[in-house]
Protein backbone atom coordinates (compact mmCIF):
# COMPACT_ATOMS: atom_id res chain seq x y z
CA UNK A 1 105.87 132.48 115.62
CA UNK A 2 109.27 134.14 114.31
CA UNK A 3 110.71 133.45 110.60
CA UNK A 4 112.23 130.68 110.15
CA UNK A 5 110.83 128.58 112.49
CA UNK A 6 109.81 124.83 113.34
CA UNK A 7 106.44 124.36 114.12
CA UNK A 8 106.60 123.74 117.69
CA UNK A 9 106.63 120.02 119.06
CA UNK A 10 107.91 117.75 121.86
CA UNK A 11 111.43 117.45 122.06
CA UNK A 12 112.84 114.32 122.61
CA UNK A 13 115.57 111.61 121.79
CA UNK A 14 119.38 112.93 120.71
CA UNK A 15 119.84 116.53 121.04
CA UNK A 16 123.27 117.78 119.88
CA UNK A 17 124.69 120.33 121.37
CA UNK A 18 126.60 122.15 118.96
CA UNK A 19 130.50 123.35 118.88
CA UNK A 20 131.75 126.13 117.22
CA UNK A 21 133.89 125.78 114.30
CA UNK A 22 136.84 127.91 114.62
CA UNK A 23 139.59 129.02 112.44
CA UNK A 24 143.19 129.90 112.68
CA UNK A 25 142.67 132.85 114.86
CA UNK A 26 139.73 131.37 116.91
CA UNK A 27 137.33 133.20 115.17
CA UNK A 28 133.80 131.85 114.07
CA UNK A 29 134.36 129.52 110.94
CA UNK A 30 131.28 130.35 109.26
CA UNK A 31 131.47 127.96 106.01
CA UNK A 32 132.48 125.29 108.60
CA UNK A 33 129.65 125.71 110.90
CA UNK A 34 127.08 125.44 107.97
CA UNK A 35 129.08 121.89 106.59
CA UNK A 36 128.78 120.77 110.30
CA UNK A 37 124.89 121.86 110.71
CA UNK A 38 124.16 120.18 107.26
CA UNK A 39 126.06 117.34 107.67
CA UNK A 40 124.00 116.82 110.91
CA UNK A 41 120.90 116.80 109.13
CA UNK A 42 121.26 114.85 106.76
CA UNK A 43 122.44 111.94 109.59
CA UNK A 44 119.03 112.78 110.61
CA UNK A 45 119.41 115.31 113.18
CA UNK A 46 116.29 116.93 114.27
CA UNK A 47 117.37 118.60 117.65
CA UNK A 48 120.35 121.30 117.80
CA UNK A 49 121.22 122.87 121.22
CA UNK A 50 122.88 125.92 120.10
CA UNK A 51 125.87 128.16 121.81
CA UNK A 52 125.85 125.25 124.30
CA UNK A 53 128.58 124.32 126.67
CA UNK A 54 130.70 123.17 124.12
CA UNK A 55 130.31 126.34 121.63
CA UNK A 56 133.49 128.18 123.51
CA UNK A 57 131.37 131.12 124.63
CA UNK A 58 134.13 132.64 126.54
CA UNK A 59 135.87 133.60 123.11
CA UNK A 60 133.12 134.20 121.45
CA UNK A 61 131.59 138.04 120.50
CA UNK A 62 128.38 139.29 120.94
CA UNK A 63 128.13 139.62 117.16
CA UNK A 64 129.38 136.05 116.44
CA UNK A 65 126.95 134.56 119.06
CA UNK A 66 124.11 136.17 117.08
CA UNK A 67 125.27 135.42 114.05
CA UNK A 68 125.92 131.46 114.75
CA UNK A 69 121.84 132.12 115.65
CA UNK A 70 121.27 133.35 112.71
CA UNK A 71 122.82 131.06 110.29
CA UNK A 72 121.72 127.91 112.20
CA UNK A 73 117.95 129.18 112.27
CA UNK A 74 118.58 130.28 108.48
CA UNK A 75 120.12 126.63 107.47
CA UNK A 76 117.71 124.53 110.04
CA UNK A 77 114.82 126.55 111.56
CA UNK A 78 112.24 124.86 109.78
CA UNK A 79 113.89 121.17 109.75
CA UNK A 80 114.35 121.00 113.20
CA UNK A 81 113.83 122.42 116.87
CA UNK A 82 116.70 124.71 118.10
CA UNK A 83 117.44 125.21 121.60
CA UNK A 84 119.00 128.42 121.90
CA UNK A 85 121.88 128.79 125.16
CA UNK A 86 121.55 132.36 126.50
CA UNK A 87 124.13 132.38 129.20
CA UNK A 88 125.66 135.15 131.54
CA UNK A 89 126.01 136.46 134.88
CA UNK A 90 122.96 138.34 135.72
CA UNK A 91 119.10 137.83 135.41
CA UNK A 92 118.74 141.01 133.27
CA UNK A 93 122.03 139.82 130.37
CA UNK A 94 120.31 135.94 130.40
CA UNK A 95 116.63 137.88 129.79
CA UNK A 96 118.08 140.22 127.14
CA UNK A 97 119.67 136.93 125.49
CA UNK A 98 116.24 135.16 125.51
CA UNK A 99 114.26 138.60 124.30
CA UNK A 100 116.72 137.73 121.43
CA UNK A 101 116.67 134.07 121.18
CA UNK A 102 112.90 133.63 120.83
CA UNK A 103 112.75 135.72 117.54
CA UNK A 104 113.94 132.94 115.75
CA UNK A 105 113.18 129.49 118.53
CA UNK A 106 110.51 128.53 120.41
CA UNK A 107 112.82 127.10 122.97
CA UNK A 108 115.68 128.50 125.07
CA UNK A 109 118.51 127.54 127.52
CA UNK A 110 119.03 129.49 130.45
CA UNK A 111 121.49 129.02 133.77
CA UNK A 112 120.66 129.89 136.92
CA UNK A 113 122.85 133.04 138.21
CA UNK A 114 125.08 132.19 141.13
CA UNK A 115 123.08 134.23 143.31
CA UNK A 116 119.74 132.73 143.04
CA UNK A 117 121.75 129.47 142.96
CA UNK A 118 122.33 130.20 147.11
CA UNK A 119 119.22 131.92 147.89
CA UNK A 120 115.84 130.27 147.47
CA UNK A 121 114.10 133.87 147.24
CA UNK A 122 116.52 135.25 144.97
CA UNK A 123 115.85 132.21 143.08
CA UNK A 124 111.96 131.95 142.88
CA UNK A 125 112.60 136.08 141.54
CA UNK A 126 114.45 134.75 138.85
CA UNK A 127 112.27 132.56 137.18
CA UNK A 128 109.54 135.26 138.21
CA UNK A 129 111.06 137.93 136.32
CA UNK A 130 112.59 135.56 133.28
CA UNK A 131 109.09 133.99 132.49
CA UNK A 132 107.66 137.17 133.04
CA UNK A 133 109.12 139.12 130.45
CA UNK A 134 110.06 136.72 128.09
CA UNK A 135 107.68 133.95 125.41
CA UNK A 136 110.38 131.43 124.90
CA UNK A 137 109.80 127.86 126.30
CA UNK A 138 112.64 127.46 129.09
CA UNK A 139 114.53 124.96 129.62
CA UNK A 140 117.34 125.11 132.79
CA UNK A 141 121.28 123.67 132.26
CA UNK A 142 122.96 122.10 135.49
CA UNK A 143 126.34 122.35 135.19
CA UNK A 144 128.59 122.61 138.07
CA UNK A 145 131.39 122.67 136.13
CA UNK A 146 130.94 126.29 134.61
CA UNK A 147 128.30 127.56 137.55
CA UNK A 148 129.96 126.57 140.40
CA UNK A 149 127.21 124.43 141.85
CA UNK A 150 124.11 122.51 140.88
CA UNK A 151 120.42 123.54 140.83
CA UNK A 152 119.14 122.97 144.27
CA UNK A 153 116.51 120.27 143.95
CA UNK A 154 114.32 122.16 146.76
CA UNK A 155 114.83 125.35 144.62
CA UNK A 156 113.43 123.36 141.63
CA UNK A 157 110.63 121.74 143.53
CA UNK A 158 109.09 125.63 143.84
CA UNK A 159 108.82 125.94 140.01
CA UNK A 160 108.74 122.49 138.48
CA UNK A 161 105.13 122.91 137.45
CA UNK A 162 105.20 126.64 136.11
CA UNK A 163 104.13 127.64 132.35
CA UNK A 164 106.93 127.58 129.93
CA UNK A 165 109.48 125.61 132.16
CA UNK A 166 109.84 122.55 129.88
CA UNK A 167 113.02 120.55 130.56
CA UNK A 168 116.45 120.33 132.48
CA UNK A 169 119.54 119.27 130.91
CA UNK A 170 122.22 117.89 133.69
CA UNK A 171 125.77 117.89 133.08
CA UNK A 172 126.74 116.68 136.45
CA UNK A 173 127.84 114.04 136.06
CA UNK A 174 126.36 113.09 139.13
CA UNK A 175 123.69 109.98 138.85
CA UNK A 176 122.81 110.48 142.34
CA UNK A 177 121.88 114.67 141.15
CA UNK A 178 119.83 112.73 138.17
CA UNK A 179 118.15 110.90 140.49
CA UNK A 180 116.64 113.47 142.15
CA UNK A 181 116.02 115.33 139.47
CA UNK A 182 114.27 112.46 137.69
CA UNK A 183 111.80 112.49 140.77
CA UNK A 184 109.96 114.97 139.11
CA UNK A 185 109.58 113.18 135.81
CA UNK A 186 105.90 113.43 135.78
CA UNK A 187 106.25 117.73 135.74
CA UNK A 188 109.23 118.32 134.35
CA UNK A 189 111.79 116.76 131.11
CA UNK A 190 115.15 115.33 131.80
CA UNK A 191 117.89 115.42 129.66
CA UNK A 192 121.23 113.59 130.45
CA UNK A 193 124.36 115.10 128.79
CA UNK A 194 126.74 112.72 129.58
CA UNK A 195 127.53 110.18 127.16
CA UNK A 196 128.74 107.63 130.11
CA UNK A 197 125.45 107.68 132.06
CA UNK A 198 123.05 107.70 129.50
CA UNK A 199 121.74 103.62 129.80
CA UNK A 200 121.55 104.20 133.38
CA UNK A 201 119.73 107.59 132.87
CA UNK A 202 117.24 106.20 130.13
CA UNK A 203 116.54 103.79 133.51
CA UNK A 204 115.51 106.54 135.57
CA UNK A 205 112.60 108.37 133.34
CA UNK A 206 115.39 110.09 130.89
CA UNK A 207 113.33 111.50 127.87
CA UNK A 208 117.01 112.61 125.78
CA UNK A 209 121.06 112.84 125.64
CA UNK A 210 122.32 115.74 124.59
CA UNK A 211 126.27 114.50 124.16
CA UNK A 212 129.13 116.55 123.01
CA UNK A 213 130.09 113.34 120.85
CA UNK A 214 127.06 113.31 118.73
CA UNK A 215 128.89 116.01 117.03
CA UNK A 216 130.79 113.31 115.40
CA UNK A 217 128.91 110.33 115.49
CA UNK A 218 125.61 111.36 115.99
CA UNK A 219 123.90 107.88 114.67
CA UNK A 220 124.95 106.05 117.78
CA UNK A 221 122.38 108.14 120.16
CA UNK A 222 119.86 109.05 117.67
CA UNK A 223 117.14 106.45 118.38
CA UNK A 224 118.28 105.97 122.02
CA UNK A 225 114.86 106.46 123.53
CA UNK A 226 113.01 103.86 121.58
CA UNK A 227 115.92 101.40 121.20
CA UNK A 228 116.06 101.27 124.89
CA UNK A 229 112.23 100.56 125.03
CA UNK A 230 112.68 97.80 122.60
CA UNK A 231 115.92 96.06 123.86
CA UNK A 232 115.93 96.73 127.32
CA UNK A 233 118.61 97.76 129.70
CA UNK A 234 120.60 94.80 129.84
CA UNK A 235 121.22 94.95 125.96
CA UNK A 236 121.42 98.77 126.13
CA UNK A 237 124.28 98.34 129.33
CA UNK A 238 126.36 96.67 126.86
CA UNK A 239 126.29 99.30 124.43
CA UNK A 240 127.02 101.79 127.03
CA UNK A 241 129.94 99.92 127.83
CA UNK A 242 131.23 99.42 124.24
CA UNK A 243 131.02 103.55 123.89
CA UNK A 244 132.78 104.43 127.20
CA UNK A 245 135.54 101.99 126.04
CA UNK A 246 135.54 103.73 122.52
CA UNK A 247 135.61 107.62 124.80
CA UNK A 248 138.13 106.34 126.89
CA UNK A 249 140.47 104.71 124.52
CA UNK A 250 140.81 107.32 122.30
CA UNK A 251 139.02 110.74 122.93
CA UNK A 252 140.62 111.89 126.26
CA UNK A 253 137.94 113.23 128.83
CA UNK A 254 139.46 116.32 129.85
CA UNK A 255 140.00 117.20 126.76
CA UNK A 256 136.95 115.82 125.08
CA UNK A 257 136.16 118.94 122.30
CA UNK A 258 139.68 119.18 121.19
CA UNK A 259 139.10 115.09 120.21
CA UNK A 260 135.68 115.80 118.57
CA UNK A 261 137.03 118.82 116.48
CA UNK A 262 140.43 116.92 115.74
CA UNK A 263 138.28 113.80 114.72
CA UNK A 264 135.65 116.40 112.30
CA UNK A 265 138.80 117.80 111.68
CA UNK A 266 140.57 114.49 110.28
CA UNK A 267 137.12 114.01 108.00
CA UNK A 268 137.62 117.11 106.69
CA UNK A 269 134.11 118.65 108.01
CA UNK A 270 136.11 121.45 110.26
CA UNK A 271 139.34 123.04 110.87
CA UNK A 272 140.68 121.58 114.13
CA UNK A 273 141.53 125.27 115.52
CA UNK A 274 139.06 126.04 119.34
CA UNK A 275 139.64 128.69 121.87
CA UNK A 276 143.25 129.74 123.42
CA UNK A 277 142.32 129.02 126.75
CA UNK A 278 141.89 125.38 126.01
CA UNK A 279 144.69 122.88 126.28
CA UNK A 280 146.42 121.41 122.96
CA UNK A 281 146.05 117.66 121.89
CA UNK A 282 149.82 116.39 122.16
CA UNK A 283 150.86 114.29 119.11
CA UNK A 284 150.32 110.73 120.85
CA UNK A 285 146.49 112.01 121.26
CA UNK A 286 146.34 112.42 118.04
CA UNK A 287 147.72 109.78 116.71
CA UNK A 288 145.15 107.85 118.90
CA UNK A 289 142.26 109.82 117.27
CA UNK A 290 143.63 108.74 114.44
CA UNK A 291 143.97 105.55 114.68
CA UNK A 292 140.06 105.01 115.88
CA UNK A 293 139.30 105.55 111.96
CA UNK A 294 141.30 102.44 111.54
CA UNK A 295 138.77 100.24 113.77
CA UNK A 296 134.75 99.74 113.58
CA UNK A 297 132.50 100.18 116.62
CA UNK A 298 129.21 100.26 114.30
């Protein structure tokens, strides 16, 4: 086991999946991402999905990727698990992120590259090769969004049960996709990242969320797994419905981390500043985030 790092344990319940404070010229915000981190702990974090979806990769440099590594796993490694995203094109740049990943987690992210995504063969090589060479726990992100298409379920259905392969964590956004993935419950953990289809997820054998918005308010999904043992769905499908009106009323959906970093922003945990390539919050958005500090959804 690397320095710096949790003792290794099942992974469960809220895990946030961590932006990337940014200043004026879109560069890494060091001081900022340690406030954030900290912050999150002390709310009672114990689960940080790092360089996620929602880190801005695209802008980011191979020496500020490993360096948000570093300073998480420095600030956190031995409070809490760390899922470390190692993203890219190619099986051989995902393998060399994950080589460097597992020095300082026990757990790792990984896509599936486009090409084993529309080959089963090229596929079952992938994982061959990936578990092969690497020690890290894996666990697979569906996103369609960034990777053009989902994880074929018959694809998944040839590894579910292999050593290391721990979790998926579906950003689909597709219940019908989570349904088939929560088929294999009993081999494999499922993780729902969207914050709109959580209840129904936690329905269908969902062990964790793993929502952008738990950036900001990370005590509404914290206990999610046992609350929804305890109240049931019918209590929890109420909640759900008072969050989505919350999301929808004031943090616009297509441009959901511009909100969460203007509303961090407006508590004074981060700069508001993200990536050029993203789409500025007009001033009636903001004034919208702003105004949500005015009301109470606790």
């Amino acid at each position: 086991m690397g320095v710096g790092l949790m003792k290794q344990k099942s992974i469960n319940g809220l895990i946030v999946p961590l932006l990337t404070p940014m200043n004026e010229n879109s560069e890494l915000d060091s001081f900022a991402l340690k406030t954030l981190t900290a912050r999150l702990m002390n709310k009672g974090v114990k689960n940080f999905f790092v360089l996620s979806p929602f880190a801005e990769q695209q802008s980011l440099s191979q020496r500020e990727e490993k360096e948000i590594i570093k300073l998480v796993s420095s600030l956190a490694g031995k409070r809490a698990n760390l899922l470390i995203g190692c993203f890219a094109d190619s099986t051989e740049e995902i393998i060399d992120k994950v080589l460097f990943a597992q020095r300082v987690s026990n757990y790792c992210v990984v896509n599936v590259p486009f090409a084993a995504l529309t080959n089963e063969v090229v596929f079952v090589d992938f994982f061959d090769r990936l578990l092969t060479r690497t020690k890290a726990n894996i666990f697979l992100l569906n996103d369609p969004f960034y990777f053009k298409r989902n994880i074929p379920i018959v694809g998944l259905e040839r590894i579910v049960n292999w050593e290391k392969l721990i979790g998926v964590i579906d950003y689909s956004a597709n219940l019908g996709y989570y349904k088939a993935l929560a088929d294999h419950y009993q081999s494999i953990k499922i993780f729902q990242g969207k914050e709109e289809l959580m209840v129904d997820s936690m329905d269908m054998h969902c062990v964790g969320v793993v929502p952008a918005f738990s950036n900001f308010m990370p005590s509404i999904f914290l206990d999610i797994e046992n609350e929804f043992k305890k109240i049931g769905y019918g209590a929890m499908l109420r909640k759900q419905t008072k969050i989505n009106f919350m999301l929808d009323g004031y943090f616009p959906a297509t441009k959901r981390l511009q909100s969460i970093k203007y509303a961090l922003s407006f508590e004074g945990v981060i700069q508001k500043f993200f990536s050029a390539d993203l789409k500025k919050l007009d001033n009636s958005e903001e004034e919208k985030i702003e105004s949500f500090f005015e009301k109470s959804f606790a």
